[in-house]
Structure formats: C-alpha cells, structure tokens
Protein backbone atom coordinates (compact mmCIF):
# COMPACT_ATOMS: atom_id res chain seq x y z
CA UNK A 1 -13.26 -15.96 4.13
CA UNK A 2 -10.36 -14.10 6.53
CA UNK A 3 -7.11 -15.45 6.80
CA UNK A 4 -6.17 -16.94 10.10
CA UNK A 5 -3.18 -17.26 9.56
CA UNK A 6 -3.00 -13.74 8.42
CA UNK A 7 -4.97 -11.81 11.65
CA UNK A 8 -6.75 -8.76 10.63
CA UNK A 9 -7.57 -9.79 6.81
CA UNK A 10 -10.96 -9.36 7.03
CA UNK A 11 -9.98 -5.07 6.99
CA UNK A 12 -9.14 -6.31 3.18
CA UNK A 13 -12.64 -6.54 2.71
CA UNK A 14 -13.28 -7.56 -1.28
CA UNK A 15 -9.86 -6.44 -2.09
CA UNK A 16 -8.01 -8.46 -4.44
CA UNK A 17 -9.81 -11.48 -3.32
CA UNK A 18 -10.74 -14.54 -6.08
CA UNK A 19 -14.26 -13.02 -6.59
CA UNK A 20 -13.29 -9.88 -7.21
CA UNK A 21 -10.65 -10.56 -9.86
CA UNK A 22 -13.23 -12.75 -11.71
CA UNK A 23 -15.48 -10.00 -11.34
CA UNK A 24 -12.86 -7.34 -12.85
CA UNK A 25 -12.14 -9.87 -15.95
CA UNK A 26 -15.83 -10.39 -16.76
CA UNK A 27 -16.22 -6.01 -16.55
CA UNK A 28 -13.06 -6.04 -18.88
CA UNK A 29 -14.60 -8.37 -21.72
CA UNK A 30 -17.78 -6.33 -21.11
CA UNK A 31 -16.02 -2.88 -22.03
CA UNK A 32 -14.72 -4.52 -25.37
CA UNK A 33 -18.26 -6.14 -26.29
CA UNK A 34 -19.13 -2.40 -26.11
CA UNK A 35 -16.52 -0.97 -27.28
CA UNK A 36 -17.35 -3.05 -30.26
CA UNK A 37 -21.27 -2.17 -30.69
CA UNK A 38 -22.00 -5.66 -29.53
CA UNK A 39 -25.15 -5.96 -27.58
CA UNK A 40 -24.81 -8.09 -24.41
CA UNK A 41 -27.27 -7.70 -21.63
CA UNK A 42 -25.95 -8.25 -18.28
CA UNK A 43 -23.16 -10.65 -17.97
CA UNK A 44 -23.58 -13.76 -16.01
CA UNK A 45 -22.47 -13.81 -12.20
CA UNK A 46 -19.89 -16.47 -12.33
CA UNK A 47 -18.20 -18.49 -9.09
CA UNK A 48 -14.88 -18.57 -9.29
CA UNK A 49 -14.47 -22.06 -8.40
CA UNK A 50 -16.14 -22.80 -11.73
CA UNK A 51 -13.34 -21.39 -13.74
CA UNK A 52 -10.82 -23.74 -15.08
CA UNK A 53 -7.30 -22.13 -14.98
CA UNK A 54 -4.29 -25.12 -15.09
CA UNK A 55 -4.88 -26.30 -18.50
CA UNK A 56 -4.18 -22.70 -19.85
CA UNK A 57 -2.07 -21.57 -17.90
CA UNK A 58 -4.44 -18.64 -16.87
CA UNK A 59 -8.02 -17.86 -16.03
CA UNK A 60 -9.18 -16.19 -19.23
CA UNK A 61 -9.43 -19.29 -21.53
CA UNK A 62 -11.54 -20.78 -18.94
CA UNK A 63 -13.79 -17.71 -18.80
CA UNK A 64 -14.32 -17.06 -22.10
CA UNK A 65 -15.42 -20.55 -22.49
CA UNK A 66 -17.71 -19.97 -19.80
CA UNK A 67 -18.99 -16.77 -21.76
CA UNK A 68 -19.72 -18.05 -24.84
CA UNK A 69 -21.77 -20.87 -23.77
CA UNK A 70 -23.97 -18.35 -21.56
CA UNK A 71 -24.52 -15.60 -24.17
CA UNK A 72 -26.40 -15.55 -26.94
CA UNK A 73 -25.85 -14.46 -30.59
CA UNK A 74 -23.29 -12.14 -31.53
CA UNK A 75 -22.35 -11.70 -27.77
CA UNK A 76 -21.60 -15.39 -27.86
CA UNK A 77 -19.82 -15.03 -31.22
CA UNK A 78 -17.55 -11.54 -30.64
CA UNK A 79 -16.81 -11.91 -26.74
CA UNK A 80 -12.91 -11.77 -26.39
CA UNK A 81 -12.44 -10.69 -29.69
CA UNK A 82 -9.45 -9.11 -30.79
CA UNK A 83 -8.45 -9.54 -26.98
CA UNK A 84 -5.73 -11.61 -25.54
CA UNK A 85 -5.34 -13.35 -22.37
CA UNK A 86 -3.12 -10.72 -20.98
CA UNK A 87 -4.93 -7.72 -22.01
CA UNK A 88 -7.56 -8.81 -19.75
CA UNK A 89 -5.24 -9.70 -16.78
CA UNK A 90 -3.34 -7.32 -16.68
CA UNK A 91 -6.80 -4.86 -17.29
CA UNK A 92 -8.69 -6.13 -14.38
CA UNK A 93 -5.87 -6.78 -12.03
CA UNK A 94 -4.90 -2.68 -12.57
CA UNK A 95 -8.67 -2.04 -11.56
CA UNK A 96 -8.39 -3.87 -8.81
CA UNK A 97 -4.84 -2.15 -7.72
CA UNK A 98 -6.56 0.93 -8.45
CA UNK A 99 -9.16 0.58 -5.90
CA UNK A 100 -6.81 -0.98 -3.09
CA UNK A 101 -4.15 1.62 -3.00
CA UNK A 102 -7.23 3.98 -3.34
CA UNK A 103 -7.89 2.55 0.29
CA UNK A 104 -4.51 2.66 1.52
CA UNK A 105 -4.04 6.03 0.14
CA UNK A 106 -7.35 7.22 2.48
CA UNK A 107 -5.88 5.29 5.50
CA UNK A 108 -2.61 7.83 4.88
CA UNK A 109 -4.77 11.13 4.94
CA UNK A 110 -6.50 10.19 8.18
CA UNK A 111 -2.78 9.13 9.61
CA UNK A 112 -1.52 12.47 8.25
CA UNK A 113 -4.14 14.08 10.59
CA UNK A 114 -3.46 11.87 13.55
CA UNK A 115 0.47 12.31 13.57
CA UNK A 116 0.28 15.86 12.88
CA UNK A 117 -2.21 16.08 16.13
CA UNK A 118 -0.16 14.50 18.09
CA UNK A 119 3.22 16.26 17.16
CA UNK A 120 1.44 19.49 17.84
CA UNK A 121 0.36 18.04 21.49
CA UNK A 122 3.53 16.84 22.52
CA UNK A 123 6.21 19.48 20.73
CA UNK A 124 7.55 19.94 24.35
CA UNK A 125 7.28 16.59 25.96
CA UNK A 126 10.63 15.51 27.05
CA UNK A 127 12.14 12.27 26.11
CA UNK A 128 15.52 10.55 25.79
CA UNK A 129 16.83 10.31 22.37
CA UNK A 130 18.07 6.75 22.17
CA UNK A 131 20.73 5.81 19.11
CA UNK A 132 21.96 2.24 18.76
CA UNK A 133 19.34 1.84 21.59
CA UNK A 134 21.72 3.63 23.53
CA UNK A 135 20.10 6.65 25.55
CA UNK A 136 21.91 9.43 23.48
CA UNK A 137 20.86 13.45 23.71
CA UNK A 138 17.29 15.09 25.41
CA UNK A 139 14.28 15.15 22.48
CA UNK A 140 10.82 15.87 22.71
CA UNK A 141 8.13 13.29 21.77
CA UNK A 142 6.48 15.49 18.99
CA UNK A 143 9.86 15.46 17.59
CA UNK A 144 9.41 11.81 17.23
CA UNK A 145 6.12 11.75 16.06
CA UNK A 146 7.34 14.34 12.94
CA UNK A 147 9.65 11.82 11.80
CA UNK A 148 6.73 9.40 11.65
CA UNK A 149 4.53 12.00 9.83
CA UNK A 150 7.48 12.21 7.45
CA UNK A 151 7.69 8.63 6.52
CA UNK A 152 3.95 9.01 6.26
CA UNK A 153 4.25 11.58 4.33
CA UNK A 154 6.79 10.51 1.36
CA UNK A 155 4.90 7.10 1.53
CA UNK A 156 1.88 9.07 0.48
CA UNK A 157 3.61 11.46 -2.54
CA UNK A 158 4.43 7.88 -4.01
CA UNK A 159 1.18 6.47 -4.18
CA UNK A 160 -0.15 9.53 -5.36
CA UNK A 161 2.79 9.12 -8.19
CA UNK A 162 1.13 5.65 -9.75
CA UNK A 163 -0.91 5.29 -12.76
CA UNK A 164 -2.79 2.10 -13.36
CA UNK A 165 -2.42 1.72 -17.30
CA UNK A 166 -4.69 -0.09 -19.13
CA UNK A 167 -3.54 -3.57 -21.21
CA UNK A 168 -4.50 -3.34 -24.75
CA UNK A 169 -2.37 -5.44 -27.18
CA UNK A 170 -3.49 -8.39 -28.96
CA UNK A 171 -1.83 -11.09 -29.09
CA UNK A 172 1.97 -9.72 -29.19
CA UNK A 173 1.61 -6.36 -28.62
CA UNK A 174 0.95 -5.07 -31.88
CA UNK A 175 -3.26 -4.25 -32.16
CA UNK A 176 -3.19 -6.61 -35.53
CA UNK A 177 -6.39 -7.68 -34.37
CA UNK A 178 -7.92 -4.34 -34.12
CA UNK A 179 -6.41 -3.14 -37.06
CA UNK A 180 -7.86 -6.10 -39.27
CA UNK A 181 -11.64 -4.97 -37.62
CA UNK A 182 -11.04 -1.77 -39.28
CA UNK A 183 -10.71 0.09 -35.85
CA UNK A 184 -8.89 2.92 -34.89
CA UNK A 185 -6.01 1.31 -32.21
CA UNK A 186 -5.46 4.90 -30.43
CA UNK A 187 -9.17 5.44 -29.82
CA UNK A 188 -9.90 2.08 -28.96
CA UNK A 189 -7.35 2.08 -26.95
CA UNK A 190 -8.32 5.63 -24.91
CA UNK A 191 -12.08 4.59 -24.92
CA UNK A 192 -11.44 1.32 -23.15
CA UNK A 193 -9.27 3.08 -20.61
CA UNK A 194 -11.94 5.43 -19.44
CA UNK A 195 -14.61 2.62 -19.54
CA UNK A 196 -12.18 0.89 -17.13
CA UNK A 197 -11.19 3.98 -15.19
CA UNK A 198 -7.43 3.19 -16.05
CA UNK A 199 -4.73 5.11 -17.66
CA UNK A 200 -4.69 5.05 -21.95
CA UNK A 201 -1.29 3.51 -22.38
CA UNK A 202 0.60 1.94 -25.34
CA UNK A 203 1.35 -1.90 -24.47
CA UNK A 204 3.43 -2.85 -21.95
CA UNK A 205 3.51 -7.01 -22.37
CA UNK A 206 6.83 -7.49 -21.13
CA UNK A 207 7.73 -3.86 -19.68
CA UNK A 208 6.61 -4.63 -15.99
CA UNK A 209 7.46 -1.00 -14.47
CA UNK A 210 3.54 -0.88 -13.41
CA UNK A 211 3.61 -3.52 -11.65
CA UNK A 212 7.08 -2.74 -10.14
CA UNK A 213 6.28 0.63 -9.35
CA UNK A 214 3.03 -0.40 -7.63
CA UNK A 215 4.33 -2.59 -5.46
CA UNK A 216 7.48 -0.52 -4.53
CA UNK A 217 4.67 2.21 -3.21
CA UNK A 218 3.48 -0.55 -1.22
CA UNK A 219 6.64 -1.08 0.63
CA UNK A 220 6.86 2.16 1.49
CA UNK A 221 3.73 2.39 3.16
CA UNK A 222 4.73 -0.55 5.00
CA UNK A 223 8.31 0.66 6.02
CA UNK A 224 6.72 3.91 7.61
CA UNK A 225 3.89 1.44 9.37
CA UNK A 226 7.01 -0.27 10.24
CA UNK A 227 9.55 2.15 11.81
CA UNK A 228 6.68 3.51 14.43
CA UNK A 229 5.20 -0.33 15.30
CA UNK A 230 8.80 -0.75 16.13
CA UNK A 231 9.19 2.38 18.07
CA UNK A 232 5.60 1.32 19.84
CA UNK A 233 6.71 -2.11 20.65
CA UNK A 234 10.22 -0.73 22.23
CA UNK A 235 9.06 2.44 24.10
CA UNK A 236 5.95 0.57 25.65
CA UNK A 237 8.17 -2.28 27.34
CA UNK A 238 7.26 -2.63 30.19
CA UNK A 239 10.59 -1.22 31.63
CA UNK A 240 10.11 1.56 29.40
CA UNK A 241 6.47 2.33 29.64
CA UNK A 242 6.64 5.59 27.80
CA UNK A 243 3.58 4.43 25.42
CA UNK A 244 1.19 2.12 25.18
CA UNK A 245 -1.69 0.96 22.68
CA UNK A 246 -5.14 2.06 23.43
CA UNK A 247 -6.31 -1.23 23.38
CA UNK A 248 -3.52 -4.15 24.27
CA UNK A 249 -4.43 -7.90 23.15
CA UNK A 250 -4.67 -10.67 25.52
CA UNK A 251 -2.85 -13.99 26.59
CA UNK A 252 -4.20 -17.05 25.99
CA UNK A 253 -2.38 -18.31 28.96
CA UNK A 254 -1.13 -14.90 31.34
CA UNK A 255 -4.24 -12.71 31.87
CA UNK A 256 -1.90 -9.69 33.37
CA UNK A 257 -0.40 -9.38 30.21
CA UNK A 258 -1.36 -6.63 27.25
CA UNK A 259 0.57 -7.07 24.38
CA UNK A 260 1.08 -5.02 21.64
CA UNK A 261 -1.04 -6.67 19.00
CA UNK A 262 -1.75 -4.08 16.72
CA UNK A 263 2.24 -3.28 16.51
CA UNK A 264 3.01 -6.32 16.34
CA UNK A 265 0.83 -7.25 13.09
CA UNK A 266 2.20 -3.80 11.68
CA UNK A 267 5.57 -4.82 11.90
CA UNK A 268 4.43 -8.60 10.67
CA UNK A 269 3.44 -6.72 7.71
CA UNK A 270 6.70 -4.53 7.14
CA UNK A 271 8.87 -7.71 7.52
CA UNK A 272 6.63 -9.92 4.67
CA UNK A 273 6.13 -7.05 2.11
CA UNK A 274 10.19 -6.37 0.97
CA UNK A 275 10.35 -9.56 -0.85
CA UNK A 276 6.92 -9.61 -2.42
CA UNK A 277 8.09 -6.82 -4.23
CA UNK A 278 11.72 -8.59 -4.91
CA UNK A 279 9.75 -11.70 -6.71
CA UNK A 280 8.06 -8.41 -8.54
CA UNK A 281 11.08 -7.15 -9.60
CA UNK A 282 12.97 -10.98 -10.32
CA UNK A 283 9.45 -11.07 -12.81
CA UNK A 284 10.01 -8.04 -14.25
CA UNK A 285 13.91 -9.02 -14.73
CA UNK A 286 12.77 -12.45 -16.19
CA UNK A 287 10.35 -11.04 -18.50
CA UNK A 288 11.32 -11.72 -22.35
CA UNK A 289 9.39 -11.90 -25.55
CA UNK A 290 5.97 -10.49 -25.96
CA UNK A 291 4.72 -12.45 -23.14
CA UNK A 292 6.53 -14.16 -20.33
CA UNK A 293 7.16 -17.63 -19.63
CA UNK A 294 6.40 -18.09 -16.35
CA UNK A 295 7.33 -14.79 -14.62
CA UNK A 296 3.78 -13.01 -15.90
CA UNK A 297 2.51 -15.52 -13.88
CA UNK A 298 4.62 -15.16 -10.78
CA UNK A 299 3.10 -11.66 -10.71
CA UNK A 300 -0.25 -12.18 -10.17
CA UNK A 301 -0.77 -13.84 -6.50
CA UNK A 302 2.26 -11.72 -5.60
CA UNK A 303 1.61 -8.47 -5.98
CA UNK A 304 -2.66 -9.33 -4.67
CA UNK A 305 -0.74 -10.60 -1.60
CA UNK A 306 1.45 -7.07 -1.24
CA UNK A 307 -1.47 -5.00 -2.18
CA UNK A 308 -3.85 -6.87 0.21
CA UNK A 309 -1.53 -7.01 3.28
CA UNK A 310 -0.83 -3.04 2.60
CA UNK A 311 -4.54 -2.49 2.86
CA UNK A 312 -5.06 -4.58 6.07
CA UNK A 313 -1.72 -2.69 7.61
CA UNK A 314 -2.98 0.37 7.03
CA UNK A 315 -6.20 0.14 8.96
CA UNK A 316 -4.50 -0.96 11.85
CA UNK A 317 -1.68 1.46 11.71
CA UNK A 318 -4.67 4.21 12.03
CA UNK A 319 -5.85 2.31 14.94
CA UNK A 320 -2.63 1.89 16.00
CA UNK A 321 -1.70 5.60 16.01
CA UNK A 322 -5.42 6.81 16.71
CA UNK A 323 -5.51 5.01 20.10
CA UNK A 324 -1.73 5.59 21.02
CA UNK A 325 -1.70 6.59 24.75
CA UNK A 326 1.65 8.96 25.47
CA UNK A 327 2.94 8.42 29.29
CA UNK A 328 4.84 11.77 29.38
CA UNK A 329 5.66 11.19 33.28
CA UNK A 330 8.15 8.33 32.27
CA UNK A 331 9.08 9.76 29.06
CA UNK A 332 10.07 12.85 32.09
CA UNK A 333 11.84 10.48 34.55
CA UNK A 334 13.48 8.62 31.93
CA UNK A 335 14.86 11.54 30.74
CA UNK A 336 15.81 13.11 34.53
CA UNK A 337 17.76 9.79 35.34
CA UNK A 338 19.68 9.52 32.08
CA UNK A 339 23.47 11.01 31.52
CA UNK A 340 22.81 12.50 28.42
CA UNK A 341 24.49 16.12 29.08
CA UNK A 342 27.90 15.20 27.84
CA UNK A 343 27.48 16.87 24.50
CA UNK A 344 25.83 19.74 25.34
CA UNK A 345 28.51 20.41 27.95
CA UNK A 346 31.71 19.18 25.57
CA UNK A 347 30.21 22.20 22.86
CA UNK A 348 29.31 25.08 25.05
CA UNK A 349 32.47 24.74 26.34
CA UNK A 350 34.16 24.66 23.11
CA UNK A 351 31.91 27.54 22.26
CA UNK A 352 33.06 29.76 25.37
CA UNK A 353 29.97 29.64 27.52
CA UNK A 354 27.98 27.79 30.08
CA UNK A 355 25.46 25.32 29.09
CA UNK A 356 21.88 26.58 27.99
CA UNK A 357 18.89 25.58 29.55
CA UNK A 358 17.98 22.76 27.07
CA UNK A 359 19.59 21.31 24.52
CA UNK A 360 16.81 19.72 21.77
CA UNK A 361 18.19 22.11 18.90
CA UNK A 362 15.71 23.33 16.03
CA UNK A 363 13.25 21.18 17.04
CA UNK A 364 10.68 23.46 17.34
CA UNK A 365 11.57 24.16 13.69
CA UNK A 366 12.06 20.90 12.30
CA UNK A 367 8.27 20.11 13.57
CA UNK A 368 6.76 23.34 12.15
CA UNK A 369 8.36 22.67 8.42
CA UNK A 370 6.86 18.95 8.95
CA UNK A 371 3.44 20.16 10.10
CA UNK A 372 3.49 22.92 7.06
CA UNK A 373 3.86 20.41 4.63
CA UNK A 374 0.80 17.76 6.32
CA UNK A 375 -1.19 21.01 6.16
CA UNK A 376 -0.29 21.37 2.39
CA UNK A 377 -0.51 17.65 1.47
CA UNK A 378 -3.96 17.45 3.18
CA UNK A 379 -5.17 20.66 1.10
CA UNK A 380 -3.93 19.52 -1.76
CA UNK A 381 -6.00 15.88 -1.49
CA UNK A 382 -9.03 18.20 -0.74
CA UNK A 383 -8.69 20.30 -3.70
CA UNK A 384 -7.75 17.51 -6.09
C-alpha cells in the first residue's frame, strides 16, 4: 500500500517494503539449509503480519519459529543453524539495498543522458547568473544544466563505489558455530555470498561503515535531485518564468494555478534524507560489543526509509528533468534588462581594452570537459 503521506511511493514499487524483507530473510535461511546439504523443498510463503517481532527484539526468532513448525525433518531440525539473528538481518537487508540503489543507480544513467542533452541544446542560451539571488554576471543555460550533470555525476561514482557485504558471524562474530560443524568458515563464508549475490566479507557486527556508506550515497543522490528542484522551483516563478515542468500539478482550490509538484517532492526528499543518514551514523557511533543494544535496531527502518525515498526521488527527478520545458525568450529579456556589465567593464579596463562582445568565460569549455566525462561514465556502465 503507497504512502499518502509520502506522494509518489508507489515508484518504490516492492522496495524495502515489509514483504520483501520477510521475503529476503526466508532466501537467507534457505542459502544456509543449502549451504549445509540440507534438503528443504520450497520454503513456505509467509505474511508478514504473522511474524512476531517485540518479544525478541527482532524478526528472526519469530521466523524461525515459524520455519520449524512448517518443515519437515532435518529441514525442521537444522534451519538457522549455526546462524544468528543478525547474520540474517543484516544478509537480507544488504539484498534488498542491493537491488534499490540498483534502481536508483539506472534512474542516474538515464538522467546522465537527459542533462547532457540538454546542456548540448542550450550551450548558448543566455541567462542571468544570479548569486545570493542577486542577478550577478551573463551565463548560458547549458552552463547551468553542466553543473547539474556534475552533481549527477559524482552522485553516481559513489553508488557505483558500494559493496553490499554479506553477514556471516555466529553469535559474536567469531564462526564458533561453523567451526564446531566441521566447516570451512572462509568457504562458507564466500559460498553464501554468491548464493546471496553479496560481497564475501569477514564480520562486521558492530563495524557499521556499510550501512553508513550506503546511506551517505543516498544523500548524495538526493542533494543533486535537490540543488536543480530548487533551481526549477525559483527560475519557473511566475515572475521569472524562465522554466517550467512539463506537466504542473493542480489546486485543489485555484484552477489557474500549475505548481511545481514534481520539484517540489524532489526537494521534500533532499530536505528528509540528511538526518536519516545522521541517526545512521549516531548508530554506528553507539554501536559497542558484538552486537548493539539498541542502535542495530535504530538502523533498520532508517536506512529502508532513506533507501526507499531515494528510489521514489529518483523517478521523479527523471520526469522532472525529462519533461523540463526551457523558455529561452525570458531567460533573453531577463538577461537584456539586467545591469550585469559592471565586471566585465571594471577588467577590460584594467586590462587596457574595450569590452568584448560577451563575457560568459570558458564556458564553452567547462561544458565540453562535463559532457566528455557523461560520455565516458555512460560507456563505462555499458561495458561493465
């Protein structure tokens, strides 16, 4: 069921959602019954509401419980064995992080594609720079649009950076478990990870730089979504009018009216996101032992929220910027009736001549080096 008090959830699809973490736990105890040899059959489709999770703390107890009464024989018997609770939370949440941030990562390459488009198309549309929202020197729109595509850009080279380890420790970290069932920890270890289609990693109970790092990718997506829903929402006042959205919402009570809804929900998300990832990093902080008291838990909902929210952003930031309409006659007049000669004039006449016949700099150049590297980024996503 969508949020409706979060508009444009249902673009999250089954990401991160109650289902699909129950679904990710049950495919993590399924790995280790095979892991183990332990023939299993299909495992039962389980609701989520059915699972008990207060009285342990977490969802696994509950599961397992569930498990064991609806498999037979040594399924029954070795299910969970030599697991702990957070092996398996930590397992199937990274699955499921995987496969968001695989989303948001595809949302990037089309954006990539889009900006670059559009800073080719409008490399010599005039505009007013505007600093301190000040009108400051002349610009060209494409200009603009390349510092987008850069924010789009380093957003994507650190979600490409993340590895989603898996969680294989026992009860403390230390494999005794495994050990005592006469198995080798390292190949256990790697064959469970590519069962999973996560990262072979040592444990990592109380080292929370996985989740950190995850969710500080995140926020960066959302920043970039950020800086052009605010750039949107100021250049298409209507006093401004230099862009608009392809597609404006509605009033519920003035029918002239065309607001900015996708921008707006962008920037909703770029607000929200920053201190999802603080509680991430206050867990990680908190963490101490071989499992956490309390701030493991503060994780969970937490970073599902920021990971969620990043996917549903995304989609409609590639709306946003695939339906972006560019009003280059304002952007023109704007720019005509603006003062904005002063330092062109102050430096040619330090420099001993008259002023040139623009003044917008190396931005011809400063475009081109952006575009290069959206053309490289985008090969190197097709060759990888």
């Amino acid at each position: 069921m969508a949020d409706l008090l979060w508009p444009g959830d249902a673009r999250g699809g089954d990401h991160l959602t109650d289902a699909s973490f129950l679904q990710a736990m049950v495919a993590v105890e399924a790995a280790w019954l095979d892991l183990l040899g332990i023939g299993h059959g299909p495992l039962p489709d389980l609701d989520p509401t059915t699972v008990s999770s207060e009285g342990a703390g977490n969802p696994v107890p509950g599961l397992v419980a569930i498990l064991r009464e609806r498999l037979d024989g040594d399924a029954a018997r070795w299910v969970h064995r030599g697991l702990t609770s957070q092996d398996v939370v930590d397992s199937a949440l990274m699955v499921l992080l995987r496969d968001a941030v695989s989303a948001v990562g595809r949302e990037l390459r089309t954006q990539v594609g889009l900006l670059a488009d559009l800073a080719e198309a409008h490399r010599a549309t005039p505009m007013v720079a505007r600093t301190l929202t000040q009108h400051a020197v002349p610009t060209s729109f494409g200009l603009k649009v390349a510092g987008w595509l850069t924010a789009v850009l380093d957003a994507d080279d650190d979600l490409m950076s993340l590895s989603f380890p898996v969680q294989l420790g026992g009860a403390a970290g230390t494999l005794a478990a495994v050990v005592e069932l006469g198995l080798d920890p390292a190949a256990v270890r790697d064959r469970l990870a590519d069962t999973l289609g996560l990262a072979p990693s040592l444990p990592w109970h109380t080292s929370r730089a996985p989740v950190t790092r995850i969710g500080d990718a995140a926020v960066g997506c959302t920043d970039a979504w950020g800086r052009i829903a605010n750039d949107v929402l100021t250049l298409s006042r209507p006093e401004i009018g230099e862009v608009s959205e392809g597609e404006g919402g509605g009033s519920s009570t003035m029918p002239h009216k065309r607001n900015p809804a996708l921008s707006i929900l962008v920037r909703r998300a770029a607000l929200a996101a920053p201190q999802l990832a603080a509680t991430l990093h206050v867990a990680a902080a908190d963490s101490a032992d071989e499992r956490a008291a309390g701030a493991w838990h503060a994780e969970w909902a937490t970073v599902a929220t920021l990971v969620r929210r990043t996917v549903v952003a995304g989609s409609q930031a590639t709306d946003l910027m695939g339906g972006l309409r560019v009003h280059a006659d304002r952007m023109a007049a704007t720019l005509d009736a603006a003062d904005v000669g002063s330092e062109q004039r102050s430096m040619a006449e330090l420099a001993g001549h008259e002023p040139r016949g623009h003044f917008r700099g190396a931005s011809d150049e400063i475009i081109d080096a952006v575009l290069d590297r959206a053309r490289r980024s985008l090969k190197r996503e097709e060759d990888a």
